[in-house]
C-alpha atoms as a PDB file:
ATOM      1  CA  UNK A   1       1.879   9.062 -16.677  1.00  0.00           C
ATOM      2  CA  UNK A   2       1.060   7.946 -13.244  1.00  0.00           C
ATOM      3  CA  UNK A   3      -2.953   8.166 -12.672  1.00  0.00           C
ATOM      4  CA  UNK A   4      -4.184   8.951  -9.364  1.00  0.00           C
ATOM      5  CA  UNK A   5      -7.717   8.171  -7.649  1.00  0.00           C
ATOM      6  CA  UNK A   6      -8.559   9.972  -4.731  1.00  0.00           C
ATOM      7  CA  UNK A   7     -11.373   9.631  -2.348  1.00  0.00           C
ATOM      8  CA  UNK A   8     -11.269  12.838  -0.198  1.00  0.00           C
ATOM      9  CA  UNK A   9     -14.289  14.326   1.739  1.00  0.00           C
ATOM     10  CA  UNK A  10     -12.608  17.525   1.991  1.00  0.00           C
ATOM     11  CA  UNK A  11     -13.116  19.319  -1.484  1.00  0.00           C
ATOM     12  CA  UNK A  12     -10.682  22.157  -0.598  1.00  0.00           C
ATOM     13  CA  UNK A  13      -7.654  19.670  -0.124  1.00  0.00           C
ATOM     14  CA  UNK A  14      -8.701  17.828  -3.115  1.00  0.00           C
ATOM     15  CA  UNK A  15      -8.400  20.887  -5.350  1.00  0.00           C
ATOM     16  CA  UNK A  16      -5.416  21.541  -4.005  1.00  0.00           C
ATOM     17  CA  UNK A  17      -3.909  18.343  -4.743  1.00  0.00           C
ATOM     18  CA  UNK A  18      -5.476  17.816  -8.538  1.00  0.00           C
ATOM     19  CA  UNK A  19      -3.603  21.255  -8.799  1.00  0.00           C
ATOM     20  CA  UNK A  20      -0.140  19.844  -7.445  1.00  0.00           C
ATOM     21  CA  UNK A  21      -0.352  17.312  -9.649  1.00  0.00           C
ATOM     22  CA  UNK A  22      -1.309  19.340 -12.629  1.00  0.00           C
ATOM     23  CA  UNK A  23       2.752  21.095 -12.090  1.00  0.00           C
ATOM     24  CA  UNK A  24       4.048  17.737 -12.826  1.00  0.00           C
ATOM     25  CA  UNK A  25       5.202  15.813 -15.950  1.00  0.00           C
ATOM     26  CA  UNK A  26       4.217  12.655 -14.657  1.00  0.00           C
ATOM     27  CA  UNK A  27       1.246  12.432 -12.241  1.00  0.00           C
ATOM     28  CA  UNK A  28      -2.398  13.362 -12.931  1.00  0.00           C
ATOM     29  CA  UNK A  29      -5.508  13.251 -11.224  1.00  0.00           C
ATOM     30  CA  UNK A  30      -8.097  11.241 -13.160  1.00  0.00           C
ATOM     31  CA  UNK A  31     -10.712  11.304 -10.601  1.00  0.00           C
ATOM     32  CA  UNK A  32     -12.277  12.501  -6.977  1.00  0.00           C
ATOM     33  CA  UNK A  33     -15.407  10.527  -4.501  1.00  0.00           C
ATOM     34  CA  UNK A  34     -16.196  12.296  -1.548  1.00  0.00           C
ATOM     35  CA  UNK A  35     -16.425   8.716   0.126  1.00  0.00           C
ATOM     36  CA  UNK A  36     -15.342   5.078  -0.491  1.00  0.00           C
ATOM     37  CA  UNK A  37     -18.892   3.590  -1.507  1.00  0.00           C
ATOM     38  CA  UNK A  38     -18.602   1.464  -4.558  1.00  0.00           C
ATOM     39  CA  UNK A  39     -14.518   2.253  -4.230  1.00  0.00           C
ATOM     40  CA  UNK A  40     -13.889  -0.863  -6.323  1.00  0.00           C
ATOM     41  CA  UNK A  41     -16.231   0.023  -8.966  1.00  0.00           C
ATOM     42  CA  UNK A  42     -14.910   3.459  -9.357  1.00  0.00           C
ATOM     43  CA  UNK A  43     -10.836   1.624  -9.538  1.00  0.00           C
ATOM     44  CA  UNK A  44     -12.181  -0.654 -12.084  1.00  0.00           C
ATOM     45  CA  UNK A  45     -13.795   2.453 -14.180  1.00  0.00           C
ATOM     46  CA  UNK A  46     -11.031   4.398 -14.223  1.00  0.00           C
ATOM     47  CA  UNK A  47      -8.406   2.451 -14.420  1.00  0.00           C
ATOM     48  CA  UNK A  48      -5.521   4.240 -11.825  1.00  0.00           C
ATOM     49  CA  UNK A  49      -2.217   3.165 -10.783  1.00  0.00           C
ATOM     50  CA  UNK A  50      -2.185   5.145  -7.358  1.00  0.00           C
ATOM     51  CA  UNK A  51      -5.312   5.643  -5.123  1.00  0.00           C
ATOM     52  CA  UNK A  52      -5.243   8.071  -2.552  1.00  0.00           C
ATOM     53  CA  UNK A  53      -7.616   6.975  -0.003  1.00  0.00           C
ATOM     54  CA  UNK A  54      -8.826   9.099   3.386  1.00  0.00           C
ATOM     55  CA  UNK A  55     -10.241   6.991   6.341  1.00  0.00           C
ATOM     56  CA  UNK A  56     -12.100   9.096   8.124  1.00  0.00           C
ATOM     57  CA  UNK A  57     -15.196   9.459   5.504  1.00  0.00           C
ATOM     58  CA  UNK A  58     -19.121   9.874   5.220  1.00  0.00           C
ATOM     59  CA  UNK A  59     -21.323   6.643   3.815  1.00  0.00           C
ATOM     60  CA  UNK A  60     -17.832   4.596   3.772  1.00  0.00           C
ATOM     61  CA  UNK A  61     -14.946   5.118   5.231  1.00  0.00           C
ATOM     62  CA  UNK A  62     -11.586   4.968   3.525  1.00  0.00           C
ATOM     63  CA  UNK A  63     -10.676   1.155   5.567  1.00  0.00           C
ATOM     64  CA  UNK A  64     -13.988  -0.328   4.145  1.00  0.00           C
ATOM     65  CA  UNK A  65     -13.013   1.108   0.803  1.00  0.00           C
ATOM     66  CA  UNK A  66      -9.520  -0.495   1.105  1.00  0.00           C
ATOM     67  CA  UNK A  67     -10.645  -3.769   1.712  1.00  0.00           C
ATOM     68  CA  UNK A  68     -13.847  -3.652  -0.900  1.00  0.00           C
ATOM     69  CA  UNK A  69     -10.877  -2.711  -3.293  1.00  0.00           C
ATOM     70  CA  UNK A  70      -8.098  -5.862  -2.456  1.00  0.00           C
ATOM     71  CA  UNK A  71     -11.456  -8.412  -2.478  1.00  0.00           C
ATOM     72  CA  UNK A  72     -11.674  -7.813  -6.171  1.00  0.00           C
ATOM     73  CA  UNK A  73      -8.100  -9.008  -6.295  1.00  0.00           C
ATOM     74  CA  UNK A  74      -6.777  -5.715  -7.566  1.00  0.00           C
ATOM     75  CA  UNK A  75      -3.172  -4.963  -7.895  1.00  0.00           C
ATOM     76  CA  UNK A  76      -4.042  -0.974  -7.505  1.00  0.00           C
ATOM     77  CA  UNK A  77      -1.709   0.954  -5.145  1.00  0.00           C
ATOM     78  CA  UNK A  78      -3.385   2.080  -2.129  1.00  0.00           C
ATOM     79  CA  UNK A  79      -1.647   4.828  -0.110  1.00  0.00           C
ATOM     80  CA  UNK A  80      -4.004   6.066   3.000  1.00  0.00           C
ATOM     81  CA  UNK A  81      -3.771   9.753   3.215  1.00  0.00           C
ATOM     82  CA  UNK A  82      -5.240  10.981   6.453  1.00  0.00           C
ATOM     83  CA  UNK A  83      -5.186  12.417   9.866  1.00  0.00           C
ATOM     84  CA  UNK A  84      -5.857   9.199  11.514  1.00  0.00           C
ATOM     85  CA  UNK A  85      -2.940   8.070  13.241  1.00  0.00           C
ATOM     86  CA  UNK A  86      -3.694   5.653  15.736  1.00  0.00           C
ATOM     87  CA  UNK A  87      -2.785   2.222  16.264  1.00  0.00           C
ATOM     88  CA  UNK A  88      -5.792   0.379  15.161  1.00  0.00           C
ATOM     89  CA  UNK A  89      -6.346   2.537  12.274  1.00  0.00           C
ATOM     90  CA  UNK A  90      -2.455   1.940  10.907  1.00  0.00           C
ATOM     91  CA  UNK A  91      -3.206  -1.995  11.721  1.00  0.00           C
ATOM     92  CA  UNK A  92      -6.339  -2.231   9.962  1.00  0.00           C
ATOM     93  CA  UNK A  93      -4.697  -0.321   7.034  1.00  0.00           C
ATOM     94  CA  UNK A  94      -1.542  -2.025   6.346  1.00  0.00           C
ATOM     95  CA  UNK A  95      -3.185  -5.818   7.213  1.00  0.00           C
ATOM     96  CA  UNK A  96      -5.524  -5.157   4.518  1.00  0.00           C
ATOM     97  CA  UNK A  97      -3.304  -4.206   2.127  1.00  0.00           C
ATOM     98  CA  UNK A  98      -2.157  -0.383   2.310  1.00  0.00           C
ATOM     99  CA  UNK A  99       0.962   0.275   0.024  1.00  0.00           C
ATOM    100  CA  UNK A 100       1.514   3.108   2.513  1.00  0.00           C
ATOM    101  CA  UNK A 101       0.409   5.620   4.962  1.00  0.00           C
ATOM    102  CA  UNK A 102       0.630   8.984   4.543  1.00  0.00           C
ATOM    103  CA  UNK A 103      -0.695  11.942   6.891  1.00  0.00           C
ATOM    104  CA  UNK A 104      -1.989  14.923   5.534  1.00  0.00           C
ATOM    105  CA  UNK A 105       0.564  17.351   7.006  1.00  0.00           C
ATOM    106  CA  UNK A 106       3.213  15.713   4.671  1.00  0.00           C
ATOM    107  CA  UNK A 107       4.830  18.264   2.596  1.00  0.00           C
ATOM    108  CA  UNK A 108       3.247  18.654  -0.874  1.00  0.00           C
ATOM    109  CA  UNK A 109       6.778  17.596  -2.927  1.00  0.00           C
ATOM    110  CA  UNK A 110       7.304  14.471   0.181  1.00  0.00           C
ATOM    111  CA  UNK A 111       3.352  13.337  -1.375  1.00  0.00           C
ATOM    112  CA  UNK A 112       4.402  13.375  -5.023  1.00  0.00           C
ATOM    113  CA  UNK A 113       7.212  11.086  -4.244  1.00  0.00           C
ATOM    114  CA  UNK A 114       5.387   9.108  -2.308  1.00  0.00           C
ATOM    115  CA  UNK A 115       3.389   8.568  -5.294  1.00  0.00           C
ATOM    116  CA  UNK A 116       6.555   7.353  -7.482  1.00  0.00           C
ATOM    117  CA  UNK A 117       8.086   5.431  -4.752  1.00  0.00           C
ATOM    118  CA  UNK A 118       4.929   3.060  -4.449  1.00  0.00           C
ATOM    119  CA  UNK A 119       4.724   2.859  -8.103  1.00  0.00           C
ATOM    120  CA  UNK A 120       8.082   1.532  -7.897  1.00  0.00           C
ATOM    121  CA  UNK A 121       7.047  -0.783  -5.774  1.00  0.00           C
ATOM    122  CA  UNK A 122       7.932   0.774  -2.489  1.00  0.00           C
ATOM    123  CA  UNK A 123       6.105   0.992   0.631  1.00  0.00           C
ATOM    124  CA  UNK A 124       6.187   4.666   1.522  1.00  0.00           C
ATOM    125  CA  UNK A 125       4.829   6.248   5.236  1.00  0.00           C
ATOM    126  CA  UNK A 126       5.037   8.917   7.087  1.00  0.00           C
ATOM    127  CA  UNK A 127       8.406   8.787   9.580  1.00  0.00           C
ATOM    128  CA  UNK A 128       5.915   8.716  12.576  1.00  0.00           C
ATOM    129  CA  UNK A 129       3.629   6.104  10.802  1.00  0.00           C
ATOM    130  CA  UNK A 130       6.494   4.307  10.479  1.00  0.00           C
ATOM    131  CA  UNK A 131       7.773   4.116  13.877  1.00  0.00           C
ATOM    132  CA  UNK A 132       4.346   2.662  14.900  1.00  0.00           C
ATOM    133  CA  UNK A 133       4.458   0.224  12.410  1.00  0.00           C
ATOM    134  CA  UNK A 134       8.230  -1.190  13.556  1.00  0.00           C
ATOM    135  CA  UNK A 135       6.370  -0.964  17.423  1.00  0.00           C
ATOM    136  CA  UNK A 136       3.011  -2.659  16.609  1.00  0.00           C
ATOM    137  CA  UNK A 137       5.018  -5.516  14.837  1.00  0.00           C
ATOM    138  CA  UNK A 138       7.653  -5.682  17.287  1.00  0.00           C
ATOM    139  CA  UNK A 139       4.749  -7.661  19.537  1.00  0.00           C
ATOM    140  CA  UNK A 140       4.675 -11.229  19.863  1.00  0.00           C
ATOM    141  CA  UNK A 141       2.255 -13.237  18.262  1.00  0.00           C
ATOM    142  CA  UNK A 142       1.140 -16.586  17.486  1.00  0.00           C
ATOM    143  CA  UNK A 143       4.076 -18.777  14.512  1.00  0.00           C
ATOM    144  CA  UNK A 144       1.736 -18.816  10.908  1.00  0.00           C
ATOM    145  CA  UNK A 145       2.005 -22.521  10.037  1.00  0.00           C
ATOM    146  CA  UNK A 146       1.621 -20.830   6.330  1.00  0.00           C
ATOM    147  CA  UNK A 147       5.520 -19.413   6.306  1.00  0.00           C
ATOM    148  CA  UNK A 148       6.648 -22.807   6.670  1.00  0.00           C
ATOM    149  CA  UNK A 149       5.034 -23.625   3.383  1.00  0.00           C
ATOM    150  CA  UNK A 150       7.876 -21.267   1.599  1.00  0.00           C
ATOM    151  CA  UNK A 151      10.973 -22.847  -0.006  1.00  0.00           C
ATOM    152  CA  UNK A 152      13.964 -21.252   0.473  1.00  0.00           C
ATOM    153  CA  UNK A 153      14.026 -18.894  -2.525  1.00  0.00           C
ATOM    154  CA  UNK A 154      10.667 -17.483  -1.469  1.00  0.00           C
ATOM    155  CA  UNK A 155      11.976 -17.078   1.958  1.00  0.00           C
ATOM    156  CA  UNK A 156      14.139 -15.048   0.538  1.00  0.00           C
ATOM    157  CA  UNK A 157      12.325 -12.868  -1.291  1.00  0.00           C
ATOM    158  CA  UNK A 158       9.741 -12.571   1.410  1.00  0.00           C
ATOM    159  CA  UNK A 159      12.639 -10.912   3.049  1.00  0.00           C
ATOM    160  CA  UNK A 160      13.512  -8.646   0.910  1.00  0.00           C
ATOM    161  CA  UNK A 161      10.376  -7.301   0.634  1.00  0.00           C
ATOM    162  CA  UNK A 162      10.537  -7.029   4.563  1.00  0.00           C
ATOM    163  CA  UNK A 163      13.415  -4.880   4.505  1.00  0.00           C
ATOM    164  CA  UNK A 164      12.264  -2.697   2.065  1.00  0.00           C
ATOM    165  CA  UNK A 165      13.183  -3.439  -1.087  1.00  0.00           C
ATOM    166  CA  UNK A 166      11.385  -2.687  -4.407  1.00  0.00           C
ATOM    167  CA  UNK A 167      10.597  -5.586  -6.621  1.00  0.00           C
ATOM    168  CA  UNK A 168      13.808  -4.122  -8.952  1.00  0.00           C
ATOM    169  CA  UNK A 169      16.178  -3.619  -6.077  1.00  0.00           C
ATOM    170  CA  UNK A 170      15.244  -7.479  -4.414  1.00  0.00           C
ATOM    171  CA  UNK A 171      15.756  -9.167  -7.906  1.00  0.00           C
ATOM    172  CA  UNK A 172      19.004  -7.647  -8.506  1.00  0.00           C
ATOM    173  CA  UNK A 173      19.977  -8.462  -4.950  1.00  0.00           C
ATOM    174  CA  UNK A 174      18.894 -12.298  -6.167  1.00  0.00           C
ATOM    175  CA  UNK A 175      20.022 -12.188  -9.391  1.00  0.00           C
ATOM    176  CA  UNK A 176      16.975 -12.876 -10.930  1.00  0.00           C
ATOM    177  CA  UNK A 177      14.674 -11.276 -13.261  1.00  0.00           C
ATOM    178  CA  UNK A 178      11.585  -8.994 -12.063  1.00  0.00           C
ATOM    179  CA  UNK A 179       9.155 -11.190 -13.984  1.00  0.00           C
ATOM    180  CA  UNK A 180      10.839 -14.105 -12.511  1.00  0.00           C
ATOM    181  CA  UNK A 181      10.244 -12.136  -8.991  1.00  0.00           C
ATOM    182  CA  UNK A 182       7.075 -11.797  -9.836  1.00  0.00           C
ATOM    183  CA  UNK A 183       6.469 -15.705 -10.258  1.00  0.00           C
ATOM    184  CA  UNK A 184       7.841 -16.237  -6.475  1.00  0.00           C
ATOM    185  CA  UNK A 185       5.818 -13.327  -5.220  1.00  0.00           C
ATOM    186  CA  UNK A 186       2.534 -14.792  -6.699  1.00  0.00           C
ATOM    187  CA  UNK A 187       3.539 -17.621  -5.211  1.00  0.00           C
ATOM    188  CA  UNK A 188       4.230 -16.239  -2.018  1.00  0.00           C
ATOM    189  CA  UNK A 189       0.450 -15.018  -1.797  1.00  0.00           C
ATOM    190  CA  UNK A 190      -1.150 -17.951  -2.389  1.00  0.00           C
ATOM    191  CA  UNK A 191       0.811 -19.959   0.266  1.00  0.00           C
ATOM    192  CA  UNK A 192      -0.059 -17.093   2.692  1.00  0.00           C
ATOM    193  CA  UNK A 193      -3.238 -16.255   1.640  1.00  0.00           C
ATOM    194  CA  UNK A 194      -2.447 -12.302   0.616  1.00  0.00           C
ATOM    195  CA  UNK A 195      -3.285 -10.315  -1.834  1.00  0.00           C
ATOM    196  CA  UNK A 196      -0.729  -7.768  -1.561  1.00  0.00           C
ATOM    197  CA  UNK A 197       2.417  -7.070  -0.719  1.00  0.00           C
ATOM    198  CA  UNK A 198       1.280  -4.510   2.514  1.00  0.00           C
ATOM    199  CA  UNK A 199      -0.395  -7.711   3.599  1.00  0.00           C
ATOM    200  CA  UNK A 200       2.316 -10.151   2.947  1.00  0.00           C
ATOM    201  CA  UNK A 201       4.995  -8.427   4.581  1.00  0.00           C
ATOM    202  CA  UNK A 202       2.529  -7.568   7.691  1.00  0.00           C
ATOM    203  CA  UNK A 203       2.297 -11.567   8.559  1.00  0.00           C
ATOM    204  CA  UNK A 204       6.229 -12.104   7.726  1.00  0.00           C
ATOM    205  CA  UNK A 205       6.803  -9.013  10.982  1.00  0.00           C
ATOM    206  CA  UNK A 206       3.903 -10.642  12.929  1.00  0.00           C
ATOM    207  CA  UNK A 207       6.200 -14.035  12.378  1.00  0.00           C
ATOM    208  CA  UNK A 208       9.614 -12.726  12.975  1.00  0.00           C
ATOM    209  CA  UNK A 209      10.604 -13.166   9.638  1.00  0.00           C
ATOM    210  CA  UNK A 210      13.484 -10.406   8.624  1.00  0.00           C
END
């Protein structure tokens, strides 16, 4: 069972979306804040794999709430779900760690799978979302003296993860085991100073590094 924390100001959609859940086998809503103050204490109490966060929110906003979330360290999944679809909004977001971005007009089957496809390690957005992503990166910017701290095999997987691929998919395309992944990935993070994958893949496109 996949549990999913959502902070959503608008009560209407979030009743609607406890009761998509509730028609699957596999997804359940475990809890619902109106805004993202004390977002990491509420991850921590309840223990989700998926958060659903909104940006555009009363007290805190859903981008405070992301980053008060990946300070604690937390390996939670953090797909933004809003309207906001700008370029400083989708920056912020996936710098600081977004799994994914999501806007509300995406169909209500596209948001469950969403859900599975991060859980399975994937990075999923909204075709639009995505676009912007592929321009904002596509910008030159300054070499990270950090990437030249990876060995090879890291390089590698750093790749990987660029293109796409779910932890599974980029160990089988290594021949390696996930938990052996996993090692390099931690890695990876430490030598670039990350805490997530969003994060780590956002300074591998700001590098040129496909």
């Amino acid at each position: 069972m996949i549990r999913v924390l959502l902070f959503e100001d608008n009560t209407d959609l979030a009743e609607s979306l406890c009761e998509l859940m509730k028609d699957t086998d596999d997804i359940r809503l475990v809890a619902h804040y109106t805004n993202a103050q004390k977002a990491e204490r509420h991850v921590v109490h309840n223990l989700p794999d998926v958060v659903l966060m909104d940006i555009d929110m009363p007290v805190e906003n859903g981008l405070q709430g992301l980053r008060a979330i990946r300070a604690t360290g937390s390996g939670v999944v953090v797909l933004m779900f809003t309207v906001m679809e700008d370029n400083e909004n989708v920056f912020q977001a996936i710098c600081h760690g977004a799994s994914g971005y999501l806007l509300k007009q995406t169909a209500p089957e596209r948001i469950l799978e969403s859900i599975r496809e991060a859980m399975g390690g994937g990075a999923p957005m909204t075709p639009s979302i995505a676009r912007k992503v592929l321009t904002l990166f596509a910008q030159p910017f300054k070499r990270s003296e950090d990437l030249q701290t990876l060995t090879a095999r890291e390089h590698d997987v750093l790749s990987l993860l660029v293109r796409g691929h779910s932890y599974k998919m980029a160990a089988a395309q290594l021949e390696i085991g996930v938990e052996t992944l996993r090692f390099h990935i931690k890695n990876i993070y430490a030598k670039l100073h990350v805490n997530s994958k969003s994060e780590a893949v956002a300074k591998a496109l700001q590098n040129r590094i496909m």
